[in-house]
Protein backbone atom coordinates (compact mmCIF):
# COMPACT_ATOMS: atom_id res chain seq x y z
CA UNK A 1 0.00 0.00 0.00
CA UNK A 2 1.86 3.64 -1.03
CA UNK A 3 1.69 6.50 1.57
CA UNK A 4 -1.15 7.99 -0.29
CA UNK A 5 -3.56 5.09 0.24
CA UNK A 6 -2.66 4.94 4.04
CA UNK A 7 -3.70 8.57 4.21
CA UNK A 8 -6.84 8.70 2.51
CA UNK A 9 -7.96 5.01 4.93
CA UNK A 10 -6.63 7.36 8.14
CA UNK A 11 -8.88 10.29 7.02
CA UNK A 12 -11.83 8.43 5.91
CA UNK A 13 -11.21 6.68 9.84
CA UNK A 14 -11.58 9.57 11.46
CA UNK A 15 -14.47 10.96 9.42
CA UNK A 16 -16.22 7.95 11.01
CA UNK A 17 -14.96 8.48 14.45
CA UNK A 18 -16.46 12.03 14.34
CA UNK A 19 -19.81 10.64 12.92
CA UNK A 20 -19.79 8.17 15.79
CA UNK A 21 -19.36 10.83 18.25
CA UNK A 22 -21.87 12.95 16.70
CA UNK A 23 -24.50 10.32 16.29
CA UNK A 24 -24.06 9.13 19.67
CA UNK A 25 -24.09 12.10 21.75
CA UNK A 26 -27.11 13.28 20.18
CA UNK A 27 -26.13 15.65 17.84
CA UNK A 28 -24.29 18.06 19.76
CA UNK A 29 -20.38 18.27 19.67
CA UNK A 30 -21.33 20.21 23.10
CA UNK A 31 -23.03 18.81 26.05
CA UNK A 32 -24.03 21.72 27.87
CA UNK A 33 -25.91 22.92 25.05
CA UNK A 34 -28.38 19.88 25.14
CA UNK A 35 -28.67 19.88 28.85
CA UNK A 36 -29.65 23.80 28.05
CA UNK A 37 -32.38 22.53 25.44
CA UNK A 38 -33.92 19.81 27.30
CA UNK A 39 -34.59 22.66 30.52
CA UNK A 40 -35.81 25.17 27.80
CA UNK A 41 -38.28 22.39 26.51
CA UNK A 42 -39.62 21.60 29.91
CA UNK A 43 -39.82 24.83 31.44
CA UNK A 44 -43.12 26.07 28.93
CA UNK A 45 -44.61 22.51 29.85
CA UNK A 46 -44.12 23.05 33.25
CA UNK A 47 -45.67 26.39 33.43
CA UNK A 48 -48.48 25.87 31.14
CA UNK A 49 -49.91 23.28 32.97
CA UNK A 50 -51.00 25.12 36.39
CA UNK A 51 -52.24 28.34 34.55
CA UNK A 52 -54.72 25.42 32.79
CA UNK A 53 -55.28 24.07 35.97
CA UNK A 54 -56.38 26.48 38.35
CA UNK A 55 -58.32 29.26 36.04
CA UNK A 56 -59.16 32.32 38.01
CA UNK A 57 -62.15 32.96 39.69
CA UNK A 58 -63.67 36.42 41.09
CA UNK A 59 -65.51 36.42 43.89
CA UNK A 60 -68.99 38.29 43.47
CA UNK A 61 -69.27 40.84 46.45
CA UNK A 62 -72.66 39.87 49.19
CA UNK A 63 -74.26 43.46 49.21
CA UNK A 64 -74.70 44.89 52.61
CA UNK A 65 -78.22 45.82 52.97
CA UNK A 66 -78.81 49.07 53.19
CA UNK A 67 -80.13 50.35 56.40
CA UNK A 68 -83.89 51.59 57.10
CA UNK A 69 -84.13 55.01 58.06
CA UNK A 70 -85.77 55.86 61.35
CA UNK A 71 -89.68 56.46 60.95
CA UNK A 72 -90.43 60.01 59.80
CA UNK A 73 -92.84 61.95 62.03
CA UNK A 74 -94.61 65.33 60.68
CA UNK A 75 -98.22 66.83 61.63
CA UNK A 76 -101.38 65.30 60.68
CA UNK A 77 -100.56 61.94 61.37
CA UNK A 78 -100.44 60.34 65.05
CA UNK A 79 -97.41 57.49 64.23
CA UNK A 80 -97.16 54.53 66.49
CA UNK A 81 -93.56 53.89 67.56
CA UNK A 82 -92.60 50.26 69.92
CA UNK A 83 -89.13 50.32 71.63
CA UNK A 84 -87.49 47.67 74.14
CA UNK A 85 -86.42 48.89 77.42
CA UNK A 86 -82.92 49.75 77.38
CA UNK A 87 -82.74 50.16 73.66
CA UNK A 88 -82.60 53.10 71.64
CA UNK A 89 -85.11 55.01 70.06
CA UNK A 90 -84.53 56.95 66.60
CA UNK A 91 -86.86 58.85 64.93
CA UNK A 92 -86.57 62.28 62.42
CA UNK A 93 -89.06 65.06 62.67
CA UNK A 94 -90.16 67.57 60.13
CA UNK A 95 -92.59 70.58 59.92
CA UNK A 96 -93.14 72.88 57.75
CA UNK A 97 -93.48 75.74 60.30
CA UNK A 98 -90.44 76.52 63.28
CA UNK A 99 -91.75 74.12 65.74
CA UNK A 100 -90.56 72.59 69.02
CA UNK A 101 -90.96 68.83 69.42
CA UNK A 102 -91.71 67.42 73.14
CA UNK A 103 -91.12 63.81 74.04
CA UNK A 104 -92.86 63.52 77.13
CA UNK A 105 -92.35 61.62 80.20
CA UNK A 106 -88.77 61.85 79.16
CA UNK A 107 -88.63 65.70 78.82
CA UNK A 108 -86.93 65.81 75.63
CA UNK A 109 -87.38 68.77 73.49
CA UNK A 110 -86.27 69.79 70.49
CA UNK A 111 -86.38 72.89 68.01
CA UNK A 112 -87.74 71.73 64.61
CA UNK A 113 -86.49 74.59 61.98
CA UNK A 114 -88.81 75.05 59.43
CA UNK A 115 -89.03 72.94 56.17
CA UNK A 116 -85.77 70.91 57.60
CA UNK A 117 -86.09 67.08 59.27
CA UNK A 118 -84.20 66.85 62.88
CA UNK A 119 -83.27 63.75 64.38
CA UNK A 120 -83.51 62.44 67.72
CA UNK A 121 -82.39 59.50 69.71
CA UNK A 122 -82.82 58.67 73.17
CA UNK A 123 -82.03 55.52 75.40
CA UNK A 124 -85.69 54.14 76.05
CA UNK A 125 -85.31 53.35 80.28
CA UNK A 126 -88.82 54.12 81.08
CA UNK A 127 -91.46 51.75 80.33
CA UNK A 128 -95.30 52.69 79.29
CA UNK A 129 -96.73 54.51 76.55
CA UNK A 130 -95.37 58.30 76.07
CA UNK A 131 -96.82 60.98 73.51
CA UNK A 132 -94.32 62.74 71.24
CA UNK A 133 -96.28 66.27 70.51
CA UNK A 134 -95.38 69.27 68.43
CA UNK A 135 -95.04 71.82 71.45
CA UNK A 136 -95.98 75.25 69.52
CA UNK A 137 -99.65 73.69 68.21
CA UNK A 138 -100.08 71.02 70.72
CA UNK A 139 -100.45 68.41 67.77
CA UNK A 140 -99.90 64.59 68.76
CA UNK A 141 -97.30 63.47 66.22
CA UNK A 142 -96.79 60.02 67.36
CA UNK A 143 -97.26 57.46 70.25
CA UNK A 144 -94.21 55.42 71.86
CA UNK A 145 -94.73 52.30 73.59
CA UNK A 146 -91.43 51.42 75.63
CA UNK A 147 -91.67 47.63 76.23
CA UNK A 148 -90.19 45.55 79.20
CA UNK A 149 -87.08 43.98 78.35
């Protein structure tokens, strides 16, 4: 065999020791750079999959009802009011003239301005039925019946 022959059968054996390397090590000359891949592949994967799983939800608020407004007392009409003893009584007044309500038993007065609504509260500690009376005209505007507790 001449020195050329031997030459070309050494470089044709080392063509196929590269393509072994190659073919065996996946196709990378590198390993880091597969190891790289095979994270970047998985990552998405991993991340997709609890987005998919556990999909959002908003909570719908419970409204908060919305208070009733103490009983409105104006002239003309005698209004019948109940209380516990020991709880509180609430109730607005309006008139259309400058008036003076009186809650009695209690002695409670108060000015009523003209054409505006006043309210009043009170702790309700005696029991029985009291008249609430515009002072200036002597109207009854309402009856309040304080309860035992």
């Amino acid at each position: 065999m001449s020195k050329g022959q031997r030459f070309t059968f050494l470089a044709i054996a080392a063509v196929i020791a590269i393509v072994a390397v190659v073919v065996l090590t996946g196709g990378s000359d590198d390993e880091g750079d597969s190891g790289e891949q095979a994270a970047a592949t998985a990552t998405p994967t991993a991340t997709a999959e609890p987005q998919e799983a556990a999909p959002q939800e908003t909570a719908t608020p419970t409204p908060e009802p919305t208070p009733k407004p103490p009983p409105l007392l104006r002239a003309g009409k005698v209004t019948k009011l109940t209380a516990t003893e020991g709880k509180t009584v609430r109730f607005r007044v309006r008139s259309d003239t400058d008036e003076e309500i009186h809650v009695h038993a209690y002695d409670i007065e108060r000015a009523v301005p003209a054409g505006k609504t006043v309210n009043v509260a009170f702790k309700a500690n005696i029991t029985g039925i009291v008249e609430i009376e515009f002072h200036g005209s002597g109207e009854q505007i309402a009856e309040l019946t304080v309860e035992p507790s």
